[in-house]
PDB file of N, CA and C in Angstrom:
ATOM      1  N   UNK A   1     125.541  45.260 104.694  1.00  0.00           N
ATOM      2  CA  UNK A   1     126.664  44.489 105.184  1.00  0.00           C
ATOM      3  C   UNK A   1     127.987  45.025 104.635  1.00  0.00           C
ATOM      4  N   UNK A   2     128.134  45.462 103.145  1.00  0.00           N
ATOM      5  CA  UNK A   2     129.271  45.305 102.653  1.00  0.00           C
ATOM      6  C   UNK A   2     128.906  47.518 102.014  1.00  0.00           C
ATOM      7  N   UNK A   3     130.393  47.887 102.861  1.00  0.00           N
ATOM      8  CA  UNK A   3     130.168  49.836 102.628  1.00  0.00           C
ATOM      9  C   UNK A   3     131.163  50.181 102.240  1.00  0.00           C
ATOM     10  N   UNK A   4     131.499  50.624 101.187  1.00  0.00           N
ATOM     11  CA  UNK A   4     132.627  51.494 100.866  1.00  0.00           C
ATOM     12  C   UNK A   4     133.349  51.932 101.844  1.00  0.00           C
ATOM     13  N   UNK A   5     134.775  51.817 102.308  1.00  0.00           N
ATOM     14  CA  UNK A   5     135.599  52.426 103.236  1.00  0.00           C
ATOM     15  C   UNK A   5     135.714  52.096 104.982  1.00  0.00           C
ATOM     16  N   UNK A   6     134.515  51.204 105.023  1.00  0.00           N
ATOM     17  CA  UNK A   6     134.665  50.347 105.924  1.00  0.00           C
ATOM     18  C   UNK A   6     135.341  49.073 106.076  1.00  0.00           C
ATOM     19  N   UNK A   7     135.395  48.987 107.122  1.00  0.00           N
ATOM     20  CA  UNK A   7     136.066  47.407 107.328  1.00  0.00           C
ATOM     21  C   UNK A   7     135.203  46.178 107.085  1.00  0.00           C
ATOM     22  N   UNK A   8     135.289  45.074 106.738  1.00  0.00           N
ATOM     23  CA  UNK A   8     134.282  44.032 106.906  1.00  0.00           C
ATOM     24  C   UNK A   8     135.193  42.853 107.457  1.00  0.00           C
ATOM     25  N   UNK A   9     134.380  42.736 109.296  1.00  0.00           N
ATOM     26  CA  UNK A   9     135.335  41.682 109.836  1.00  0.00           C
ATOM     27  C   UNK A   9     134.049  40.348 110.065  1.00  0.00           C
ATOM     28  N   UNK A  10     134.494  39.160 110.040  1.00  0.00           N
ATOM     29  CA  UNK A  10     133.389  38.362 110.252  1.00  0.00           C
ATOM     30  C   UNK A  10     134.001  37.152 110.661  1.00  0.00           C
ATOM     31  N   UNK A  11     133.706  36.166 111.375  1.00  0.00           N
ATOM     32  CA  UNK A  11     134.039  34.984 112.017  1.00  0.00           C
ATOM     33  C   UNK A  11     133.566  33.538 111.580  1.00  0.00           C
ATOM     34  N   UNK A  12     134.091  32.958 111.082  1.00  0.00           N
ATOM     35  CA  UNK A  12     133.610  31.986 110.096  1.00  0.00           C
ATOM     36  C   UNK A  12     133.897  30.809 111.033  1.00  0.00           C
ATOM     37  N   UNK A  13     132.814  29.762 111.496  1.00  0.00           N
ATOM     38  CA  UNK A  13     132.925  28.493 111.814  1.00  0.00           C
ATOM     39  C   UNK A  13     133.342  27.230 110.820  1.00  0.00           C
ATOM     40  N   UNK A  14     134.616  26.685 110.952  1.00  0.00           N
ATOM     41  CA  UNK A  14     134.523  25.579 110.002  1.00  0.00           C
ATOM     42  C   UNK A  14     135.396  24.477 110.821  1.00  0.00           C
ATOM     43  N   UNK A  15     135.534  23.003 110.250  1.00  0.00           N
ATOM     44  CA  UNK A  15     135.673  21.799 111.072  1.00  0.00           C
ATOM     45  C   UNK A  15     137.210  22.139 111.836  1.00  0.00           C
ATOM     46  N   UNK A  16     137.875  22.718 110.910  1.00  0.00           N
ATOM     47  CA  UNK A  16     139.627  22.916 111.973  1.00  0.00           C
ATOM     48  C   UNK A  16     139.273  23.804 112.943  1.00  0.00           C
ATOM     49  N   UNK A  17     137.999  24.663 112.917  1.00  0.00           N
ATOM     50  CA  UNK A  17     137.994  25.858 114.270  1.00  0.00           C
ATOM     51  C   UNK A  17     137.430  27.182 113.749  1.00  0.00           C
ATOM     52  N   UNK A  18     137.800  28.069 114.362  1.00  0.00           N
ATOM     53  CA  UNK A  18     136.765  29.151 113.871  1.00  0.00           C
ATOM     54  C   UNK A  18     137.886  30.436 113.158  1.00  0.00           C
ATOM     55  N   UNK A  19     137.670  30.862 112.161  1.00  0.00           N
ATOM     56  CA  UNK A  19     138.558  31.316 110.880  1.00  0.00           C
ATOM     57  C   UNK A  19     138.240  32.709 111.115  1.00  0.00           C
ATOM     58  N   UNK A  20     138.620  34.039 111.486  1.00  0.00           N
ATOM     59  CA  UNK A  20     138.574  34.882 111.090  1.00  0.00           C
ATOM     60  C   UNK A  20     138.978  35.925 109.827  1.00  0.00           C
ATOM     61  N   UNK A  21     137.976  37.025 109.522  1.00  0.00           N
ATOM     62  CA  UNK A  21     138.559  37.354 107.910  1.00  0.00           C
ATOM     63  C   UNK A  21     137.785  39.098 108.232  1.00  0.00           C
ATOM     64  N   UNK A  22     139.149  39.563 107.696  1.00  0.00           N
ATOM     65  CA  UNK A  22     138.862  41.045 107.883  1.00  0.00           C
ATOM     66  C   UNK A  22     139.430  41.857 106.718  1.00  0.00           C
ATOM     67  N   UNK A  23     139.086  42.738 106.276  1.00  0.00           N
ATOM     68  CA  UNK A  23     138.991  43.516 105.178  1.00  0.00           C
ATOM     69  C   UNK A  23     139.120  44.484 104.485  1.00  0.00           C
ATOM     70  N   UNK A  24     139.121  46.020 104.156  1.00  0.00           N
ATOM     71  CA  UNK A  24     138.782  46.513 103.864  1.00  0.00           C
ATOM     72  C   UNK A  24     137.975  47.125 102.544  1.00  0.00           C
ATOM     73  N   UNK A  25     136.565  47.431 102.885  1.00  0.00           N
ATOM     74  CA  UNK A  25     135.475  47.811 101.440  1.00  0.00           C
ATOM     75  C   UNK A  25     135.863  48.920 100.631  1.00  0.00           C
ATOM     76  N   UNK A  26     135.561  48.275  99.225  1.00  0.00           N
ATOM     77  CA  UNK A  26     135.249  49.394  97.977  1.00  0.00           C
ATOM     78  C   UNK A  26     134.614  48.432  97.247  1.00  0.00           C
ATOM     79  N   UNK A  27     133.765  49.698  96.832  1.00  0.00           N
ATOM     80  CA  UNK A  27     132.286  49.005  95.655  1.00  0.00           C
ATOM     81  C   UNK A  27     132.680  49.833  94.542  1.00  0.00           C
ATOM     82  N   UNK A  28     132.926  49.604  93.398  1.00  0.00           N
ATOM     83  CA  UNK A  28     133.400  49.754  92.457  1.00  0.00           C
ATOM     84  C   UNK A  28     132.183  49.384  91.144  1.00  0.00           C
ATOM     85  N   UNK A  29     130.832  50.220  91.026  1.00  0.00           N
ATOM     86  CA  UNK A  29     129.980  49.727  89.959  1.00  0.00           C
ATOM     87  C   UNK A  29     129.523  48.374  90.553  1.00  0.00           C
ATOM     88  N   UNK A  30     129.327  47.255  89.925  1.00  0.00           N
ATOM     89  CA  UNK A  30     128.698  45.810  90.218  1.00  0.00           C
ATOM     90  C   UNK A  30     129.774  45.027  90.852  1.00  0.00           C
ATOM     91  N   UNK A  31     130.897  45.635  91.576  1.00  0.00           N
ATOM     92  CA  UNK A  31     131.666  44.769  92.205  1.00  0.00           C
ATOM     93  C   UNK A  31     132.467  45.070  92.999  1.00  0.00           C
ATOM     94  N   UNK A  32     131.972  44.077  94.129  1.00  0.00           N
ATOM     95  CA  UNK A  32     132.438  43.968  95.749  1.00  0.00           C
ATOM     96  C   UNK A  32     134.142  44.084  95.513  1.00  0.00           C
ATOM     97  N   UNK A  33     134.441  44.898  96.275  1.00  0.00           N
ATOM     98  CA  UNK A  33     136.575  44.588  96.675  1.00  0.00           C
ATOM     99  C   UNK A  33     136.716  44.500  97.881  1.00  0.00           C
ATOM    100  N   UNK A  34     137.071  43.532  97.884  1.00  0.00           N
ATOM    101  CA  UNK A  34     137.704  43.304  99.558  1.00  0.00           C
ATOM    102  C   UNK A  34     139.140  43.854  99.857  1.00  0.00           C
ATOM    103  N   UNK A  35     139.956  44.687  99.873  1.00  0.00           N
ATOM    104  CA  UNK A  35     141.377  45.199  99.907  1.00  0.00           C
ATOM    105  C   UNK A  35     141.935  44.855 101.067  1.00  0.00           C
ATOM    106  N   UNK A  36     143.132  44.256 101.055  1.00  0.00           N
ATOM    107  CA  UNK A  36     144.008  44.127 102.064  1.00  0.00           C
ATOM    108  C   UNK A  36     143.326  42.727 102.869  1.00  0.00           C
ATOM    109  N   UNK A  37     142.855  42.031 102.649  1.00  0.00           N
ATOM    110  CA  UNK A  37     142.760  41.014 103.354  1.00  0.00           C
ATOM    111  C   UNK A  37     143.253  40.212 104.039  1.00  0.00           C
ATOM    112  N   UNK A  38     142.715  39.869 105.225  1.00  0.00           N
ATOM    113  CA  UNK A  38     143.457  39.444 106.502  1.00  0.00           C
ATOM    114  C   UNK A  38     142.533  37.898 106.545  1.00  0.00           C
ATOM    115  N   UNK A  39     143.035  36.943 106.585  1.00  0.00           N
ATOM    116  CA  UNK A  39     142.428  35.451 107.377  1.00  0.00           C
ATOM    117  C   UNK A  39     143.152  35.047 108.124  1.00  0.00           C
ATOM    118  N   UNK A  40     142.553  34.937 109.426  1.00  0.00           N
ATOM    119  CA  UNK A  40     143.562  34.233 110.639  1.00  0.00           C
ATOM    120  C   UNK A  40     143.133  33.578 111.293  1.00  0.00           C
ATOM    121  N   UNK A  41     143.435  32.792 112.511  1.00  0.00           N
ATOM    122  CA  UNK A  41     142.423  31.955 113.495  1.00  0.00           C
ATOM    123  C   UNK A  41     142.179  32.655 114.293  1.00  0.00           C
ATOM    124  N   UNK A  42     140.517  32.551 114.876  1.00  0.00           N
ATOM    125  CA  UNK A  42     140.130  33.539 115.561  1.00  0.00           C
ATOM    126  C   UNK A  42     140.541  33.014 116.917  1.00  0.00           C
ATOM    127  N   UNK A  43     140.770  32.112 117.403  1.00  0.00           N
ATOM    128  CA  UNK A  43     141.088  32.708 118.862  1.00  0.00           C
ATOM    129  C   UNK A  43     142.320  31.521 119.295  1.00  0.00           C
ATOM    130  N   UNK A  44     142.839  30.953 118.512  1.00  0.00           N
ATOM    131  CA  UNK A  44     143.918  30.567 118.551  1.00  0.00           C
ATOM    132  C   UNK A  44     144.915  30.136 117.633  1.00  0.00           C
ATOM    133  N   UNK A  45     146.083  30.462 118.061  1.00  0.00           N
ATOM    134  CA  UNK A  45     147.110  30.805 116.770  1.00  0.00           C
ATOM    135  C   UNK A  45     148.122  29.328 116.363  1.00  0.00           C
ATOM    136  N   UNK A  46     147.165  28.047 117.064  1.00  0.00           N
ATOM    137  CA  UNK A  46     147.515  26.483 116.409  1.00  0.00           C
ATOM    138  C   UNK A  46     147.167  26.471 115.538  1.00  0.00           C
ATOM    139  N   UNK A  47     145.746  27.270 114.788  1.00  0.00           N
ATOM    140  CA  UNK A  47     144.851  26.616 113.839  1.00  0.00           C
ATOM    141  C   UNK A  47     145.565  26.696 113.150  1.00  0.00           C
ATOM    142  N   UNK A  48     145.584  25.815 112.176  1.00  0.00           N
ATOM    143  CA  UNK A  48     146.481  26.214 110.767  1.00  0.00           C
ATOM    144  C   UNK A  48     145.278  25.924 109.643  1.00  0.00           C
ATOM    145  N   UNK A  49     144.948  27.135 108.951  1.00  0.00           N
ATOM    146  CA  UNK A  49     144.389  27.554 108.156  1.00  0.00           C
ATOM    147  C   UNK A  49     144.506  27.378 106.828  1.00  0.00           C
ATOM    148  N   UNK A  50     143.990  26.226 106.445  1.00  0.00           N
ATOM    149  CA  UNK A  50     144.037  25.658 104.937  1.00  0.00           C
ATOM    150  C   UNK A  50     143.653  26.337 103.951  1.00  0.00           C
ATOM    151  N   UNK A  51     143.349  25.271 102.888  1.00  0.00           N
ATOM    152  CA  UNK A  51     143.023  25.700 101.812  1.00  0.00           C
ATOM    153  C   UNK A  51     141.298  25.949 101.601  1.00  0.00           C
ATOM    154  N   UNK A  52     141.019  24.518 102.583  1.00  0.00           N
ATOM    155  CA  UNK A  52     139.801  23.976 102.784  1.00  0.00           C
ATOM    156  C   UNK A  52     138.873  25.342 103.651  1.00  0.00           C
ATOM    157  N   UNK A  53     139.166  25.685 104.787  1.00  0.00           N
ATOM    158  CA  UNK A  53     138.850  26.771 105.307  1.00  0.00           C
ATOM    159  C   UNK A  53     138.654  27.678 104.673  1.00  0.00           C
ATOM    160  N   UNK A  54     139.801  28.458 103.991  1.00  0.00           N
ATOM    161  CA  UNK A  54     139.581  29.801 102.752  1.00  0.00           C
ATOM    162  C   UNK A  54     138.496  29.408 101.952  1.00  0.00           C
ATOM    163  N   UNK A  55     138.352  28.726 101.354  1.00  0.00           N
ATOM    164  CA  UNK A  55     137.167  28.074 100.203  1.00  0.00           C
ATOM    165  C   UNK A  55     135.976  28.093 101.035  1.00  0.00           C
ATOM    166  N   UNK A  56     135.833  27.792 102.317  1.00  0.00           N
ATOM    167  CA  UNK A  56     134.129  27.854 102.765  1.00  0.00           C
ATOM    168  C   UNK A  56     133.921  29.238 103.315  1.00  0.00           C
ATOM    169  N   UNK A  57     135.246  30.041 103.745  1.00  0.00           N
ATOM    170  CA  UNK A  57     135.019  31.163 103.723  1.00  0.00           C
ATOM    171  C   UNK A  57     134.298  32.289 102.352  1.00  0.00           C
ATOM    172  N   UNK A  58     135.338  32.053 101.770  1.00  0.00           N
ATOM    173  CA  UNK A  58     134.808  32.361 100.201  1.00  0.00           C
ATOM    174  C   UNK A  58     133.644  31.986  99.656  1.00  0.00           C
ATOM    175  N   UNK A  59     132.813  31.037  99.541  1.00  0.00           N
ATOM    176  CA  UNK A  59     131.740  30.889  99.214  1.00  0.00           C
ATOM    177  C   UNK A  59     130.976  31.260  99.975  1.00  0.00           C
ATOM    178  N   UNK A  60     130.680  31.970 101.639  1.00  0.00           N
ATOM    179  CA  UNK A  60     129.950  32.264 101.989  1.00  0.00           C
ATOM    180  C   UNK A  60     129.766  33.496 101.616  1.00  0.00           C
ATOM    181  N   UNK A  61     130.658  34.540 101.096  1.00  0.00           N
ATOM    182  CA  UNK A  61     131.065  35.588 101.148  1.00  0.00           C
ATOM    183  C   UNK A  61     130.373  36.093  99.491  1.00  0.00           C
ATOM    184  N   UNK A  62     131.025  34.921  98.950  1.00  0.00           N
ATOM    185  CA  UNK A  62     130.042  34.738  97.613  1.00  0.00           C
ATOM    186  C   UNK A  62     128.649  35.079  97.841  1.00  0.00           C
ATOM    187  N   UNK A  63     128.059  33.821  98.687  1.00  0.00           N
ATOM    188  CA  UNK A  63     126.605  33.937  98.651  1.00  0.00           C
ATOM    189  C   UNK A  63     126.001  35.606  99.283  1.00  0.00           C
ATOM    190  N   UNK A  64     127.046  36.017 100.263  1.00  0.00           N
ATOM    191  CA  UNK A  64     126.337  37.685 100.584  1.00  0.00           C
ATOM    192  C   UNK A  64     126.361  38.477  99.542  1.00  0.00           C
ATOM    193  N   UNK A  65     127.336  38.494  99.123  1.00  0.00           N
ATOM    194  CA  UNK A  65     127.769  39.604  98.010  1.00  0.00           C
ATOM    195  C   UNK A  65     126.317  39.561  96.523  1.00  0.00           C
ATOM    196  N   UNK A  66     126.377  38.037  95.832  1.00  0.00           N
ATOM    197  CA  UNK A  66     124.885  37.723  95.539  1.00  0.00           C
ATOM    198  C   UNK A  66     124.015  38.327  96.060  1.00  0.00           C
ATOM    199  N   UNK A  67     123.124  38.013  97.102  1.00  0.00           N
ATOM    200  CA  UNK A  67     121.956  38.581  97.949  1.00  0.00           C
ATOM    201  C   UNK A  67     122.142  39.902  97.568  1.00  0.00           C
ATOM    202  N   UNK A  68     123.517  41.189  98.131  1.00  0.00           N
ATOM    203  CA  UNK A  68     123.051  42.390  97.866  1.00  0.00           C
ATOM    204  C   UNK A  68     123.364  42.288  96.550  1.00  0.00           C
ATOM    205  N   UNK A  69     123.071  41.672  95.594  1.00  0.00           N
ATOM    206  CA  UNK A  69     123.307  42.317  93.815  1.00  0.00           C
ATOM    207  C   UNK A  69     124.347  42.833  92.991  1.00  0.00           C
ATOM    208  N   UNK A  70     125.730  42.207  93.674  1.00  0.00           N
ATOM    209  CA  UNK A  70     126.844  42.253  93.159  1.00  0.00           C
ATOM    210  C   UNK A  70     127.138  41.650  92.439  1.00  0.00           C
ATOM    211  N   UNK A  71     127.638  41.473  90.818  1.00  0.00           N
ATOM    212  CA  UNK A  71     128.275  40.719  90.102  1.00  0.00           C
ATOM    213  C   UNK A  71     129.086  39.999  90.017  1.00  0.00           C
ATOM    214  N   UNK A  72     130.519  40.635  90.513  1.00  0.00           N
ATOM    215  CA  UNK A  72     131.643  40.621  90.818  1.00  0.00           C
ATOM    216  C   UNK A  72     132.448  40.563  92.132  1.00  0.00           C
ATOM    217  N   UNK A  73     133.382  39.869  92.431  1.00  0.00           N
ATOM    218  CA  UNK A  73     134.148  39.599  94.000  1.00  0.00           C
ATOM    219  C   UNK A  73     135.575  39.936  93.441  1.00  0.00           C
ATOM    220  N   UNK A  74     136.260  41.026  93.827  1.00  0.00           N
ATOM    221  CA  UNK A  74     137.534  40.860  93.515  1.00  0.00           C
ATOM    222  C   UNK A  74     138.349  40.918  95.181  1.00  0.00           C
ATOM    223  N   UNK A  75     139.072  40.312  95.128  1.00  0.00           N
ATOM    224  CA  UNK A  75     139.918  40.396  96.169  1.00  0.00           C
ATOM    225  C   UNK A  75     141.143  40.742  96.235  1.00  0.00           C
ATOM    226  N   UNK A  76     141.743  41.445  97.022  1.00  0.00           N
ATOM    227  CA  UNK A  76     143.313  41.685  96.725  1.00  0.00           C
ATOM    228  C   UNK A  76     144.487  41.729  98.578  1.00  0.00           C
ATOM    229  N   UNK A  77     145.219  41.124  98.308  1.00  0.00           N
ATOM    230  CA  UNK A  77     145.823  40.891  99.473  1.00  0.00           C
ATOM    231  C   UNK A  77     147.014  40.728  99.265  1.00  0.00           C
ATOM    232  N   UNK A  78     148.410  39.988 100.276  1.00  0.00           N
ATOM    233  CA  UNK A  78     149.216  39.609 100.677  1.00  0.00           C
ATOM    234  C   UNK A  78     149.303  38.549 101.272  1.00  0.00           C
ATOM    235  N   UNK A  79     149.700  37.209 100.934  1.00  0.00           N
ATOM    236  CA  UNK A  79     149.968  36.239 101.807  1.00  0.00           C
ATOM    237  C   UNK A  79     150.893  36.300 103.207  1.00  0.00           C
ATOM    238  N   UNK A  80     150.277  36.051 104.326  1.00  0.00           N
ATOM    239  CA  UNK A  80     150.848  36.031 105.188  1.00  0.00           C
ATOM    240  C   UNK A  80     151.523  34.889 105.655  1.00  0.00           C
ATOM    241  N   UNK A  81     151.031  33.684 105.223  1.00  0.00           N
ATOM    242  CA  UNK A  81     151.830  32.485 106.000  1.00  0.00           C
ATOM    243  C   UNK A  81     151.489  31.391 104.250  1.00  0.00           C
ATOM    244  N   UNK A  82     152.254  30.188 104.515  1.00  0.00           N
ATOM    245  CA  UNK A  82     151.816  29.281 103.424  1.00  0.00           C
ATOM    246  C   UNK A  82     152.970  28.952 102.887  1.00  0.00           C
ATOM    247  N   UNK A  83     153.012  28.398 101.739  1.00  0.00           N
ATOM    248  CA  UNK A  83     154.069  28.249 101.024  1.00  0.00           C
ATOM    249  C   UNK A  83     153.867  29.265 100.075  1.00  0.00           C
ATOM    250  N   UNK A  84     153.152  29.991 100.258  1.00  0.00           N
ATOM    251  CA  UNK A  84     153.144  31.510  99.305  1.00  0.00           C
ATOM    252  C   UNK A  84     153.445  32.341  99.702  1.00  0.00           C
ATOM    253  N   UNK A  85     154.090  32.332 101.165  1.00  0.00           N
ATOM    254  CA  UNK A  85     154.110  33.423 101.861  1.00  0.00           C
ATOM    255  C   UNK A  85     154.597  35.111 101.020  1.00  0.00           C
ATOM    256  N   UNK A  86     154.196  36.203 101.301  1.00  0.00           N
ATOM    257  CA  UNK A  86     155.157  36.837 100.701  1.00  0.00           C
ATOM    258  C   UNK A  86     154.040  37.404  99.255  1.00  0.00           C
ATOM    259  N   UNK A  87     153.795  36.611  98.961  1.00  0.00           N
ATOM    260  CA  UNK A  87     153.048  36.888  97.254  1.00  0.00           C
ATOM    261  C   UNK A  87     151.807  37.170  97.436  1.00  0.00           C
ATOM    262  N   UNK A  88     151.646  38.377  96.439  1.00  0.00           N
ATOM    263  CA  UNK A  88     150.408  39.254  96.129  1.00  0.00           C
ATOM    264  C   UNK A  88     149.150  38.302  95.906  1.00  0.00           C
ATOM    265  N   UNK A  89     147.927  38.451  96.441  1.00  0.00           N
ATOM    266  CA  UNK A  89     146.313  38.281  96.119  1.00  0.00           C
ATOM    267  C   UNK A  89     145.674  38.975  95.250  1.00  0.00           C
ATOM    268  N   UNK A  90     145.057  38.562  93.942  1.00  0.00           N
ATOM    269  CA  UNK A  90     144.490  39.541  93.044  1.00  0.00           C
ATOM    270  C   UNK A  90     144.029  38.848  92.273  1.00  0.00           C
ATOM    271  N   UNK A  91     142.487  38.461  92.814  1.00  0.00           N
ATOM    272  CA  UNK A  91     141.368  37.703  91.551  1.00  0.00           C
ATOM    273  C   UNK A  91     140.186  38.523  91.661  1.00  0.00           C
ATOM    274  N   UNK A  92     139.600  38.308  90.588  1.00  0.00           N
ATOM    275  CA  UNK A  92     138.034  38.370  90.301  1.00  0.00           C
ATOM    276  C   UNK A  92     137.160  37.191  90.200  1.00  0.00           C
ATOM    277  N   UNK A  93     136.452  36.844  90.990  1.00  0.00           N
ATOM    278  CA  UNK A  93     135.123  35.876  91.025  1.00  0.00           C
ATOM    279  C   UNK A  93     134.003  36.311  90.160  1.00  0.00           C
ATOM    280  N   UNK A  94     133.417  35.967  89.051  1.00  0.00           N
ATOM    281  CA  UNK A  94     132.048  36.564  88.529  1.00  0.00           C
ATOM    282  C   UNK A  94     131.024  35.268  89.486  1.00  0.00           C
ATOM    283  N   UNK A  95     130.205  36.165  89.979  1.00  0.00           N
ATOM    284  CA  UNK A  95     129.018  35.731  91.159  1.00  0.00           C
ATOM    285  C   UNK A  95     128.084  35.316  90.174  1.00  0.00           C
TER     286      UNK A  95
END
């Protein structure tokens, strides 16, 4: 699922609508990077995309990364909309 230098795009169902999240991979030793991360609504641009949404995204993403034997989730991005708009993404999850 998750390849060095590929993209990882995936479509997440949750109660406001359906969440898209796209990516780009690096495996770095025991831990997944998601670079440049994108979350948006997948097929319409009312949804407004919470907090609540990101979080069930994220834990699913959790649970893959687990399965293939990753330790670590780091993510790194740019806010695109929010009251954060503008400001850098850059955590580590230990799985």
């Amino acid at each position: 699922m998750f390849v060095t230098g590929r993209l990882f795009e995936h479509i997440f169902k949750t109660v406001a609508g359906e969440v898209g999240l796209l990516a780009e991979v690096e495996i770095v030793a025991d831990t997944l990077w998601l670079k440049d991360i994108a979350v948006y609504p997948a097929h319409s641009n009312e949804l407004h995309i919470g907090q609540t949404e990101v979080k069930k995204c994220l834990r699913q993403i959790e649970e893959w990364a687990r399965i293939e034997g990753f330790r670590r989730l780091r993510i790194t991005g740019t806010r695109m909309s929010g009251a954060s708009k503008g400001r850098s993404v850059d955590f580590t999850r230990v799985l």
